[in-house]
N, C-alpha and C. Protein backbone atom coordinates (compact mmCIF):
# COMPACT_ATOMS: atom_id res chain seq x y z
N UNK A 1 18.38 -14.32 -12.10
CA UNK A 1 18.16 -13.90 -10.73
C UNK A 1 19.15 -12.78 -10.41
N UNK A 2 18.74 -11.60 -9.84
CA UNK A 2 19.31 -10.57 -9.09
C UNK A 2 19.41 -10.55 -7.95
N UNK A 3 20.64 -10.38 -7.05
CA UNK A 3 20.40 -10.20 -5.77
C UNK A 3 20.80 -8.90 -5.41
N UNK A 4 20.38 -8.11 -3.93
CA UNK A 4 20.81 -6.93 -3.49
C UNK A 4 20.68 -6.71 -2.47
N UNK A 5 21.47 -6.09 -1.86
CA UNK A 5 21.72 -5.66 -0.50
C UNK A 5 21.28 -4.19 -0.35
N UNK A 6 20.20 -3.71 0.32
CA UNK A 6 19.59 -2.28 0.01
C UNK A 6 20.90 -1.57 0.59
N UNK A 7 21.40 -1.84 1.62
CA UNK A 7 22.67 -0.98 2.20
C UNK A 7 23.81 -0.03 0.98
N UNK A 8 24.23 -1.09 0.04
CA UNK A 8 24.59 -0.96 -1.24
C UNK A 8 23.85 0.08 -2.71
N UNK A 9 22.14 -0.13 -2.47
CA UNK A 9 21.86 0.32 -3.46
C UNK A 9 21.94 2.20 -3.61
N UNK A 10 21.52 2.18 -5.10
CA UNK A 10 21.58 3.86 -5.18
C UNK A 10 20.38 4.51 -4.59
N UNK A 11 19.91 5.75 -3.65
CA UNK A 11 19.13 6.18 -3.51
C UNK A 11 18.93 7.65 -4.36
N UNK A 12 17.49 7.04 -4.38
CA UNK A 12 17.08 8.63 -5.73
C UNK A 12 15.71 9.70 -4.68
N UNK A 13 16.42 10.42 -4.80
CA UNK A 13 15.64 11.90 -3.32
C UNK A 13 14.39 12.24 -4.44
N UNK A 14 13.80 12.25 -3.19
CA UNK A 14 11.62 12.73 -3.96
C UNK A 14 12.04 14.37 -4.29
N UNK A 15 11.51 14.64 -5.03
CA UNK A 15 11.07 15.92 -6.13
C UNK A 15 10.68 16.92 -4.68
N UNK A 16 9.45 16.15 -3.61
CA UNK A 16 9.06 16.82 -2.98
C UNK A 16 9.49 17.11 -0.95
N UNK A 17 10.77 16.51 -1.37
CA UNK A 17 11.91 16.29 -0.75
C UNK A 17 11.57 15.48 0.62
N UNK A 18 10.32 14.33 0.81
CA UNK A 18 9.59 13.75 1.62
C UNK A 18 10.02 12.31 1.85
N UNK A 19 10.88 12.08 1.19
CA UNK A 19 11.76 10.70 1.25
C UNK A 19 12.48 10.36 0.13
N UNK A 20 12.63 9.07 0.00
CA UNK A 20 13.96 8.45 -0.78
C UNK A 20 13.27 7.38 -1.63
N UNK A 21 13.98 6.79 -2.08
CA UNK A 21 13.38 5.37 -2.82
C UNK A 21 14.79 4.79 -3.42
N UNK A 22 14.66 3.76 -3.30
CA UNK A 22 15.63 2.83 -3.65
C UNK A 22 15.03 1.55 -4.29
N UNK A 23 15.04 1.64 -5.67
CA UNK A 23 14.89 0.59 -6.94
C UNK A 23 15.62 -0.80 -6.98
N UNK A 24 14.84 -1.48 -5.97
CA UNK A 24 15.25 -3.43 -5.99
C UNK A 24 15.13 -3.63 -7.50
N UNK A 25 13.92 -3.99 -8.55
CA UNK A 25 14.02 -3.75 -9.86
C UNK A 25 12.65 -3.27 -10.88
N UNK A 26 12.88 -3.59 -11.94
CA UNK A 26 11.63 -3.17 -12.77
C UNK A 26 11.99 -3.89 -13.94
N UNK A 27 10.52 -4.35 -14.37
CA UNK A 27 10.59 -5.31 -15.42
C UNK A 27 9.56 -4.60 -16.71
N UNK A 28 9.61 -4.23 -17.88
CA UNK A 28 11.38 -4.54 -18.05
C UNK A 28 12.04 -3.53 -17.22
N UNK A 29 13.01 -3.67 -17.97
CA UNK A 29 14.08 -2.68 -17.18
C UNK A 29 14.45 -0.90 -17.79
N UNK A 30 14.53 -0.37 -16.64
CA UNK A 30 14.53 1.48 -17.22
C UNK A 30 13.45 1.87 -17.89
N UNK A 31 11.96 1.66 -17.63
CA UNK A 31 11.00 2.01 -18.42
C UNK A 31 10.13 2.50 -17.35
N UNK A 32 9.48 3.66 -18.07
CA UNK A 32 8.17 4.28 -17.32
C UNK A 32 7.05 3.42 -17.42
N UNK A 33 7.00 2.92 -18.11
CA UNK A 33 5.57 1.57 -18.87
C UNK A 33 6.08 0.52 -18.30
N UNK A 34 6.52 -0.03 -16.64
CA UNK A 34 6.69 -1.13 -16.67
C UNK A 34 5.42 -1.70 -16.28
N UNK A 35 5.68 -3.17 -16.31
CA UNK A 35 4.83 -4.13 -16.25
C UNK A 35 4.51 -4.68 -14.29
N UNK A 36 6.07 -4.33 -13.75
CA UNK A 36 6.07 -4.42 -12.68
C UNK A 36 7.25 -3.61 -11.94
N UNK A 37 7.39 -3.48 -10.62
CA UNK A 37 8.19 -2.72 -9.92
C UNK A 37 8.35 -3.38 -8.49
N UNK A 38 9.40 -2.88 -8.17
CA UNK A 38 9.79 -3.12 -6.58
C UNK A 38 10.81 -2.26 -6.13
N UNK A 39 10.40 -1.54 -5.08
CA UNK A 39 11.17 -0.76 -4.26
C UNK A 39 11.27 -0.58 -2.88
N UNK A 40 12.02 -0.04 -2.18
CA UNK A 40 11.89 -0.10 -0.48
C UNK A 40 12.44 1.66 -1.06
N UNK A 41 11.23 2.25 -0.08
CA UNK A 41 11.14 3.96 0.23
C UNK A 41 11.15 4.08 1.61
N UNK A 42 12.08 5.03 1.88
CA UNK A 42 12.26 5.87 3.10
C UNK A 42 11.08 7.24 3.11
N UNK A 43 10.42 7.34 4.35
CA UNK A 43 9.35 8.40 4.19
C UNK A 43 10.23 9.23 5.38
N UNK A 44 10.36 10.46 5.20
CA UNK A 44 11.14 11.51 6.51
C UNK A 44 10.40 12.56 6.63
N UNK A 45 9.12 12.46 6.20
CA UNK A 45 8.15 13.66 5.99
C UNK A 45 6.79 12.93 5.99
N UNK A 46 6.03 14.13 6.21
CA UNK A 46 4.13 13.87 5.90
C UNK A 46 4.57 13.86 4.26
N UNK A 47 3.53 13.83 3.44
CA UNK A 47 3.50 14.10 2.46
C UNK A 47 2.65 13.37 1.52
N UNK A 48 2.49 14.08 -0.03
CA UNK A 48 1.60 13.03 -0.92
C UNK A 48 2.60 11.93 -1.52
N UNK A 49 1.93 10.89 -1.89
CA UNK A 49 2.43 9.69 -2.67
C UNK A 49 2.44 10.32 -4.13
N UNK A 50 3.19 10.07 -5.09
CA UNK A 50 3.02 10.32 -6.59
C UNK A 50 2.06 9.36 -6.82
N UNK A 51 1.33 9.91 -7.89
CA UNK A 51 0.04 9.05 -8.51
C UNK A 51 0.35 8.43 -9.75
N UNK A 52 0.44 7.54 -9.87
CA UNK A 52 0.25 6.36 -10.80
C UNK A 52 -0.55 5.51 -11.29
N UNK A 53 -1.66 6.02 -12.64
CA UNK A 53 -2.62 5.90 -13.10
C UNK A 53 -2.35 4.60 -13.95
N UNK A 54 -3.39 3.86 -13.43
CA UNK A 54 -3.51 2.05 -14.22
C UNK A 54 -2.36 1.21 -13.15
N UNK A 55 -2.09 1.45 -12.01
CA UNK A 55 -1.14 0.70 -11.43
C UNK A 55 -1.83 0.41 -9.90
N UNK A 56 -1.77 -0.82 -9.76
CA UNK A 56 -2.34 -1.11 -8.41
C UNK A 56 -0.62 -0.76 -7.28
N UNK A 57 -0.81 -0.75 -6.27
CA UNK A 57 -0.08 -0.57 -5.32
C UNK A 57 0.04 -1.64 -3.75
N UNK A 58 1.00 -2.01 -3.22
CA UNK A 58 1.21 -2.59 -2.36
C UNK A 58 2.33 -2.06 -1.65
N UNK A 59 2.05 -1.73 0.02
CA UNK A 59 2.89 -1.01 0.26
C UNK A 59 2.85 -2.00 1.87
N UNK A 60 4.34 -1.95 2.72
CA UNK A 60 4.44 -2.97 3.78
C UNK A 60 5.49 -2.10 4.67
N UNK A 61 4.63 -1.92 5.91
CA UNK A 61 5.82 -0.73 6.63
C UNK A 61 6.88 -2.11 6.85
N UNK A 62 7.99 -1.84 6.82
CA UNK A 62 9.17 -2.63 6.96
C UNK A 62 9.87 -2.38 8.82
N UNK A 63 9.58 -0.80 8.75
CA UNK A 63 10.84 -0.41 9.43
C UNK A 63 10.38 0.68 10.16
N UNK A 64 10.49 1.22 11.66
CA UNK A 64 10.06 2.70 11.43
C UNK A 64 8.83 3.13 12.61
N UNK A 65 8.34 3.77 12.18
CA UNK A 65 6.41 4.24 13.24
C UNK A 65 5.61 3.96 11.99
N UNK A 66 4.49 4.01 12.26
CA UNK A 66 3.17 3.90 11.65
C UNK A 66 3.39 4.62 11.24
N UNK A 67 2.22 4.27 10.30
CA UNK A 67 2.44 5.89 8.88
C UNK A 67 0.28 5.41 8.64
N UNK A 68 0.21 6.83 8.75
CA UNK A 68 -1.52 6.96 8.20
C UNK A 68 -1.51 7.22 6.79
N UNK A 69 -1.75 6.64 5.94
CA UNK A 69 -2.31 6.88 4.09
C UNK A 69 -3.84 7.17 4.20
N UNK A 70 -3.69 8.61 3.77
CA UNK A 70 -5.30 9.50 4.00
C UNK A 70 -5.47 9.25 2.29
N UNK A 71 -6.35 8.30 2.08
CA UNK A 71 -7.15 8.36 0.57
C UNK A 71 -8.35 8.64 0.32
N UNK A 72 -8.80 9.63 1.56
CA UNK A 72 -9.45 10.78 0.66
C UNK A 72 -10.64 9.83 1.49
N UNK A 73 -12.23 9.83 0.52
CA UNK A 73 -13.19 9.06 0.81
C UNK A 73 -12.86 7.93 0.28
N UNK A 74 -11.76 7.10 -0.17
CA UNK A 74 -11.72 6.08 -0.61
C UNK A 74 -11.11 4.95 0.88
N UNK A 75 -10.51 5.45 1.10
CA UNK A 75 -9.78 4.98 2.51
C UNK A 75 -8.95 5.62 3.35
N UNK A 76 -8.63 4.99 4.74
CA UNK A 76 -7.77 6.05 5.61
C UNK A 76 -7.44 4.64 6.21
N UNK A 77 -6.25 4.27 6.19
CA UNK A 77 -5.08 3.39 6.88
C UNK A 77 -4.22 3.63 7.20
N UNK A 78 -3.89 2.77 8.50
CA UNK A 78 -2.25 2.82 9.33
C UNK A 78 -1.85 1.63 8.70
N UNK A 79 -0.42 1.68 8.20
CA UNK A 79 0.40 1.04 7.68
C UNK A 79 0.80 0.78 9.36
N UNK A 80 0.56 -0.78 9.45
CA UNK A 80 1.83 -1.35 10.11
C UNK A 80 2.73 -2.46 10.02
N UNK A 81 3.56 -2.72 11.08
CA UNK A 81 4.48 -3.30 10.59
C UNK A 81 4.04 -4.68 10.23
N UNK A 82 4.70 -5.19 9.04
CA UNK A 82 4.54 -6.08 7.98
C UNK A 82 3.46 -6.58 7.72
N UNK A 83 2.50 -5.99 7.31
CA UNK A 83 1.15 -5.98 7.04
C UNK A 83 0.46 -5.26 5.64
N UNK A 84 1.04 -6.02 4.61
CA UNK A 84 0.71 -5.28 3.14
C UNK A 84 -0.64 -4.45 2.85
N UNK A 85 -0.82 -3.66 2.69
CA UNK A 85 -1.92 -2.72 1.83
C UNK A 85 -2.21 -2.58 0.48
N UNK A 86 -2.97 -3.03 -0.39
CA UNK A 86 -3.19 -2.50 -1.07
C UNK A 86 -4.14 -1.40 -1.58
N UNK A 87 -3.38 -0.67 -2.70
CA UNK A 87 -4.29 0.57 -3.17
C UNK A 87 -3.95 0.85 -4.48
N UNK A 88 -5.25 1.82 -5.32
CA UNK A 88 -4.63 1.77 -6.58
C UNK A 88 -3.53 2.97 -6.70
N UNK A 89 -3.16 3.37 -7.36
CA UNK A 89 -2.06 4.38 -7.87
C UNK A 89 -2.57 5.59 -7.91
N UNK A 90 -3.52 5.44 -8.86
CA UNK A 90 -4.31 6.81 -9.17
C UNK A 90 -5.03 7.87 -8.15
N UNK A 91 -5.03 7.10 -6.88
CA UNK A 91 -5.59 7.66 -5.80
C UNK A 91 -4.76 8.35 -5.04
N UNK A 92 -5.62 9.79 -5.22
CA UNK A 92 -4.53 10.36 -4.26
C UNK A 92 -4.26 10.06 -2.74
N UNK A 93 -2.96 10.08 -2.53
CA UNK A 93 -2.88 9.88 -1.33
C UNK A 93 -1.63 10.72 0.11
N UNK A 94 -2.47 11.24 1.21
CA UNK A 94 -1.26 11.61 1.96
C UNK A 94 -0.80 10.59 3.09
N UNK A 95 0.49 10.42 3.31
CA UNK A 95 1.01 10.03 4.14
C UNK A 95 1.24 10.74 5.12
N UNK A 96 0.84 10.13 6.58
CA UNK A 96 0.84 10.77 7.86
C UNK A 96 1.93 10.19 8.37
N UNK A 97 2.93 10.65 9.33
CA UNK A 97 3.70 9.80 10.12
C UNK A 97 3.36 10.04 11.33
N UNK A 98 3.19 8.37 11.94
CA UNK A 98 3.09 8.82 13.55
C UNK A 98 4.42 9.50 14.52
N UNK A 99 4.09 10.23 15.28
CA UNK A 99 5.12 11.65 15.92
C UNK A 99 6.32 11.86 15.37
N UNK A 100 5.98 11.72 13.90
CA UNK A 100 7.25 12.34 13.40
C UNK A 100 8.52 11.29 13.14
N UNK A 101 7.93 9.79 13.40
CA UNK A 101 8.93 9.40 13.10
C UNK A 101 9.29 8.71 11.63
N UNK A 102 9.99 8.45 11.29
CA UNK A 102 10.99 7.98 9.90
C UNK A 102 10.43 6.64 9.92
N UNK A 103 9.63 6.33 8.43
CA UNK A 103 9.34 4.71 8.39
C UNK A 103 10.28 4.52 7.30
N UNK A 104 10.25 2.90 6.80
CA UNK A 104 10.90 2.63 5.67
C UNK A 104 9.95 1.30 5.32
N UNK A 105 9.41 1.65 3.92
CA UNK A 105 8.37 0.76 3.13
C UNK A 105 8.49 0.14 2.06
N UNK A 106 8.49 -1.10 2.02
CA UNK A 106 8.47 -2.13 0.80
C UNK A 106 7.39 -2.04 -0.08
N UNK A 107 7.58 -1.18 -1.40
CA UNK A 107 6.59 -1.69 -2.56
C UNK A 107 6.61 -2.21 -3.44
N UNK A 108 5.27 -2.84 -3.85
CA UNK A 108 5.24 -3.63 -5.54
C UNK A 108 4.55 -2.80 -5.99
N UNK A 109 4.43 -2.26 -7.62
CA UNK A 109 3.78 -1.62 -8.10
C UNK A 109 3.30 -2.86 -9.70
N UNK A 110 2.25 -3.08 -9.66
CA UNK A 110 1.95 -3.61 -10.71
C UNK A 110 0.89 -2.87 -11.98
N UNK A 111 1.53 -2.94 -13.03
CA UNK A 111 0.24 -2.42 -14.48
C UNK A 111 -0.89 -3.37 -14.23
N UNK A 112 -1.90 -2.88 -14.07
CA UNK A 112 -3.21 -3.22 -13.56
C UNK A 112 -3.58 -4.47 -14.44
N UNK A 113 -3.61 -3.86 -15.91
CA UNK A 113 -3.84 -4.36 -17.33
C UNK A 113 -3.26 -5.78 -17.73
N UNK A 114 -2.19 -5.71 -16.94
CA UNK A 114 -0.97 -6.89 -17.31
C UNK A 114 -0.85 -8.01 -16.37
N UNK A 115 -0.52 -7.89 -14.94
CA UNK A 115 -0.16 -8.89 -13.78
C UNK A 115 -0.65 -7.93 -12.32
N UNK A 116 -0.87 -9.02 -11.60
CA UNK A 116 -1.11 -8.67 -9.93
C UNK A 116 0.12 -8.66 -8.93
N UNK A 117 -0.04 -8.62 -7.94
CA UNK A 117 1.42 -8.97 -6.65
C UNK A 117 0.56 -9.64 -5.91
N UNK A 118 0.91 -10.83 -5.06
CA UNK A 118 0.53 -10.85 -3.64
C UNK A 118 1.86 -10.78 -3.01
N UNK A 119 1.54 -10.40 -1.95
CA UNK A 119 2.42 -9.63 -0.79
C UNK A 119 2.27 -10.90 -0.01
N UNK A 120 3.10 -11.91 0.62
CA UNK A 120 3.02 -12.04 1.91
C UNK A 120 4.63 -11.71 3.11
N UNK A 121 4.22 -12.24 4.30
CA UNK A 121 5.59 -12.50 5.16
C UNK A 121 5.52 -14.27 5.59
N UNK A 122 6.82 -14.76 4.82
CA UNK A 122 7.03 -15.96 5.47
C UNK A 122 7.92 -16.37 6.84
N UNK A 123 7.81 -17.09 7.46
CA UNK A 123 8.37 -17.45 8.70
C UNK A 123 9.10 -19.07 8.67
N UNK A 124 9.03 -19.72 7.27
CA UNK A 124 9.26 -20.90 7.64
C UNK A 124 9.73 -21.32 6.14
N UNK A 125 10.63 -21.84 5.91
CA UNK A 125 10.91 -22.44 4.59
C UNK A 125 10.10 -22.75 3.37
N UNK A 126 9.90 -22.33 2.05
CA UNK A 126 8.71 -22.28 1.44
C UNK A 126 9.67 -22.28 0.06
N UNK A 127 8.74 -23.17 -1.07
CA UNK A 127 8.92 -22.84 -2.49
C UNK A 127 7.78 -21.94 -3.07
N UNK A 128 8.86 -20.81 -4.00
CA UNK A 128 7.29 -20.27 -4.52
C UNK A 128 6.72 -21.46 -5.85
N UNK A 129 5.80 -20.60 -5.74
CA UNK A 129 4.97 -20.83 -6.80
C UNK A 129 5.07 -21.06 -8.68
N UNK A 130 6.39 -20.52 -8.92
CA UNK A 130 6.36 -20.42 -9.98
C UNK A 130 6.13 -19.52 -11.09
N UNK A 131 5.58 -18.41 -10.17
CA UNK A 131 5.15 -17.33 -11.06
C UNK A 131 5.63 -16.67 -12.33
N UNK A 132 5.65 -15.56 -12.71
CA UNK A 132 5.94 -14.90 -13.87
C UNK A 132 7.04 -14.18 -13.15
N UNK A 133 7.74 -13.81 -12.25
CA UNK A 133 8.33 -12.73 -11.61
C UNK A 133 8.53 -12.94 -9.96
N UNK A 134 9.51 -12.50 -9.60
CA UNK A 134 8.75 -12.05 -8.12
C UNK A 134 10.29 -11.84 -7.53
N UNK A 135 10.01 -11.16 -6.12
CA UNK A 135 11.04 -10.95 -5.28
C UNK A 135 10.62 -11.44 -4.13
N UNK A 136 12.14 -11.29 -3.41
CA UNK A 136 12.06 -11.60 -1.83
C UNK A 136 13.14 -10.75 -1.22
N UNK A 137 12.35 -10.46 0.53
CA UNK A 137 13.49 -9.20 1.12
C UNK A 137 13.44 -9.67 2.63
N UNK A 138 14.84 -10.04 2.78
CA UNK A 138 14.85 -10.73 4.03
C UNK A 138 14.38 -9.41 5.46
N UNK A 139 13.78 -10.08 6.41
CA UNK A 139 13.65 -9.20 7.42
C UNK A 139 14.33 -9.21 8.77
N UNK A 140 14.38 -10.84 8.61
CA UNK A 140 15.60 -11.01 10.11
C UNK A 140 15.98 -12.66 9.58
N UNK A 141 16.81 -13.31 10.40
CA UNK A 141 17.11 -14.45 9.98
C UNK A 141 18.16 -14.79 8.69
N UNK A 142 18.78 -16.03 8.61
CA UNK A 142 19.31 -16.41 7.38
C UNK A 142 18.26 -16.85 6.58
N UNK A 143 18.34 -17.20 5.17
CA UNK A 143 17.42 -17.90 4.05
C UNK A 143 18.96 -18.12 3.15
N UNK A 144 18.45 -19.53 3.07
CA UNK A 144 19.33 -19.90 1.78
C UNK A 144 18.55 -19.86 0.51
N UNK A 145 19.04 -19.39 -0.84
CA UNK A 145 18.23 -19.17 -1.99
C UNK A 145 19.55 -19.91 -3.16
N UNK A 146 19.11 -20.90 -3.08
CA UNK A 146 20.38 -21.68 -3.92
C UNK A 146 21.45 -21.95 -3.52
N UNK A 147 22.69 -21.41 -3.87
CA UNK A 147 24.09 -21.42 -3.23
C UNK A 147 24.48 -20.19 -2.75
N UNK A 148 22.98 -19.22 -2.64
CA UNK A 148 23.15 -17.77 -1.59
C UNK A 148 22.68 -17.74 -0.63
N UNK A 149 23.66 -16.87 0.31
CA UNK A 149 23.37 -17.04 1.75
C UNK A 149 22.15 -15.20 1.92
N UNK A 150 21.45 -15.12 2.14
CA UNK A 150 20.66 -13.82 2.17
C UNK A 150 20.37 -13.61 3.88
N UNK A 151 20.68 -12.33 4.58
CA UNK A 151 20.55 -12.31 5.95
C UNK A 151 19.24 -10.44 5.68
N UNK A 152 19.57 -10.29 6.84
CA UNK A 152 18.74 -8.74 7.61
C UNK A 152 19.07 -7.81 6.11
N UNK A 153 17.89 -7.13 5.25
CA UNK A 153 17.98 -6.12 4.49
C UNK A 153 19.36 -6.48 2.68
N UNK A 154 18.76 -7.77 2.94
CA UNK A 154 19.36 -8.53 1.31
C UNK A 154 17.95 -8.83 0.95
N UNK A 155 18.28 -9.26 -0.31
CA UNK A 155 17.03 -10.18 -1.37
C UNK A 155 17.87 -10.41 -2.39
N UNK A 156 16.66 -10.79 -3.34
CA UNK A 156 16.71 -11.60 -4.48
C UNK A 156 15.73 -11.34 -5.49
N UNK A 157 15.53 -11.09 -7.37
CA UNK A 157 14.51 -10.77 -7.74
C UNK A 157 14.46 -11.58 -9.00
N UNK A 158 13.54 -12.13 -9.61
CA UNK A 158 13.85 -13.09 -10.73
C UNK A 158 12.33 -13.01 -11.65
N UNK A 159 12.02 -13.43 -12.80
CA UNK A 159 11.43 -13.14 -13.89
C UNK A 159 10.37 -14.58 -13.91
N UNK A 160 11.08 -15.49 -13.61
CA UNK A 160 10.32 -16.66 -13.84
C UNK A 160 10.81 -17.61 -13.12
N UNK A 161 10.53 -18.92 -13.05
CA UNK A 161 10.66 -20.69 -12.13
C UNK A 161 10.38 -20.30 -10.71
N UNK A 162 10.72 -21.78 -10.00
CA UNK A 162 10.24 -21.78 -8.88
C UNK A 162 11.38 -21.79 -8.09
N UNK A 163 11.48 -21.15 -6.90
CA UNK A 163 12.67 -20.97 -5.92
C UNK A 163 12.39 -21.46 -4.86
N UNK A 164 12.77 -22.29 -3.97
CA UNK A 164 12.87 -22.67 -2.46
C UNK A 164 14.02 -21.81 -1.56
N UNK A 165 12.97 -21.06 -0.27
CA UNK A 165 14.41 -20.26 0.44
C UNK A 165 13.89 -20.70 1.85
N UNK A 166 15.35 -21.32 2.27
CA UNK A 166 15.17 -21.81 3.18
C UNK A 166 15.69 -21.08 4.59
N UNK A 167 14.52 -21.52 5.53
CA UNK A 167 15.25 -20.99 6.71
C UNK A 167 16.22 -21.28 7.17
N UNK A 168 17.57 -20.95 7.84
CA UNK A 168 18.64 -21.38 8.63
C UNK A 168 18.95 -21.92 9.68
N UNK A 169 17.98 -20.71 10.05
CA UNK A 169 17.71 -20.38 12.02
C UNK A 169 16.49 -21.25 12.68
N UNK A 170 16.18 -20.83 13.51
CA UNK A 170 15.11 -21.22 14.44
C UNK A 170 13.99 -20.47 14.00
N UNK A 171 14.76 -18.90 13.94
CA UNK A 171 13.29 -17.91 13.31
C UNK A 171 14.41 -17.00 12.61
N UNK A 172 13.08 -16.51 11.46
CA UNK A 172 13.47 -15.57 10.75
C UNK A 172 12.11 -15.03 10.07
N UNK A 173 12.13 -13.82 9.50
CA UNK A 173 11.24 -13.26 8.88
C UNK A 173 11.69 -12.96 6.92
N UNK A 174 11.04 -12.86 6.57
CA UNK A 174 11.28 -12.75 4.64
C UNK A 174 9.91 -12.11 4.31
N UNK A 175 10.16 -11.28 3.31
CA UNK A 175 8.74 -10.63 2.80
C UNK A 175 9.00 -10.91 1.43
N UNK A 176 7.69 -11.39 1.05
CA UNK A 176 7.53 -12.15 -0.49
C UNK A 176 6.86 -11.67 -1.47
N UNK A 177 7.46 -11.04 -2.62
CA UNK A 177 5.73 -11.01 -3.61
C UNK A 177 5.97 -12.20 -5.01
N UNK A 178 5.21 -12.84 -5.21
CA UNK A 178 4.80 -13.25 -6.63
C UNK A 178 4.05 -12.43 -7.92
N UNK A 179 4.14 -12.11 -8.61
CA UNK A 179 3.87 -11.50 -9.51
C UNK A 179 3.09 -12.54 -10.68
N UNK A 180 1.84 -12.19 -10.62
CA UNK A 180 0.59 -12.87 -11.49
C UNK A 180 0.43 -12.56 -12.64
N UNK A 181 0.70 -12.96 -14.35
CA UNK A 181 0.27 -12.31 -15.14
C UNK A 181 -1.34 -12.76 -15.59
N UNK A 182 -1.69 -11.37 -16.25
CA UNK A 182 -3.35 -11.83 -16.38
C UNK A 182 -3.70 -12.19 -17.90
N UNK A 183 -4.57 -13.44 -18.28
CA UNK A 183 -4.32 -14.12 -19.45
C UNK A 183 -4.29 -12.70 -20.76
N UNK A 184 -3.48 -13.26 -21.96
CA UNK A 184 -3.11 -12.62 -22.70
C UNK A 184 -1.96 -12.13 -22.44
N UNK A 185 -1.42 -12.46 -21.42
CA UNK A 185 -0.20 -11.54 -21.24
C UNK A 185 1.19 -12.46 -20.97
């Protein structure tokens, strides 16, 4: 298990100078061929998404204004807040921001070929599932995740077993993905 505090992490600036991205993790690790991904991106611009062919996409405004993803004749969505999307990679896509303002977005990127994500937001104490993988990114509230305390803009990211994170408070928010592998894999 990994934990991280995005406040802490390294940010790496877009090519097309339209935001940021900051790498929670990738499995494996340091590879263009991963199997899976997770990141929280800062958008400070309109702009296109990079395309990523054979990779489904899940994207969750976190933070920020609406943001429109123009995919062409395939789709046209407002990202809002904590409300996952998915789309594939390969599709091009522009990002609109509503009046200009600065969002900040949670993604999973999964190899199509290999495993899925589901995206949800929990509100109430929960074990996952067990999956092959998965993360969690707190949104408000405490969660206990073992003998860690995780509050506002921490998580946690792990490969395999089942985790219980518990609420603290009265309320809190957590955004979840599990990571599905598909047989053969």
């Amino acid at each position: 298990m990994k934990f991280f505090d995005i406040r802490k992490m390294p940010v790496n600036l877009w090519r097309n100078g339209a935001g940021e991205t900051r790498e929670i993790c990738c499995f494996p690790p340091a590879t263009r061929d991963f199997n899976w991904r997770a990141s929280i991106a800062s958008l400070a611009s309109n702009g296109e998404f990079p395309q990523f062919p054979g990779v489904d996409r899940v994207i969750t405004l976190i933070e920020g204004g609406e943001v429109t993803l123009d995919g062409g004749k395939a789709f046209c969505h407002t990202l809002k807040r904590h409300q996952p999307f998915t789309f594939a990679g390969e599709q091009p896509v522009k990002a609109e921001l509503s009046a200009g303002q600065m969002s900040m977005d949670f993604n999973i990127m999964t190899r199509r070929d290999r495993c899925r994500a589901k995206v949800r937001i929990a509100d109430r104490t929960f074990t996952t599932f067990g999956a092959r993988g998965g993360v969690v990114f707190v949104l408000s509230g405490a969660w206990q995740l073992g003998d860690k305390l995780l509050t506002a803009d921490q998580g946690a990211c792990w490969q395999e077993g089942r985790h219980t994170l518990r609420l603290l408070r009265s309320e809190g928010r957590l955004l979840f993905s599990e990571i599905s592998w598909l047989a053969g894999h």
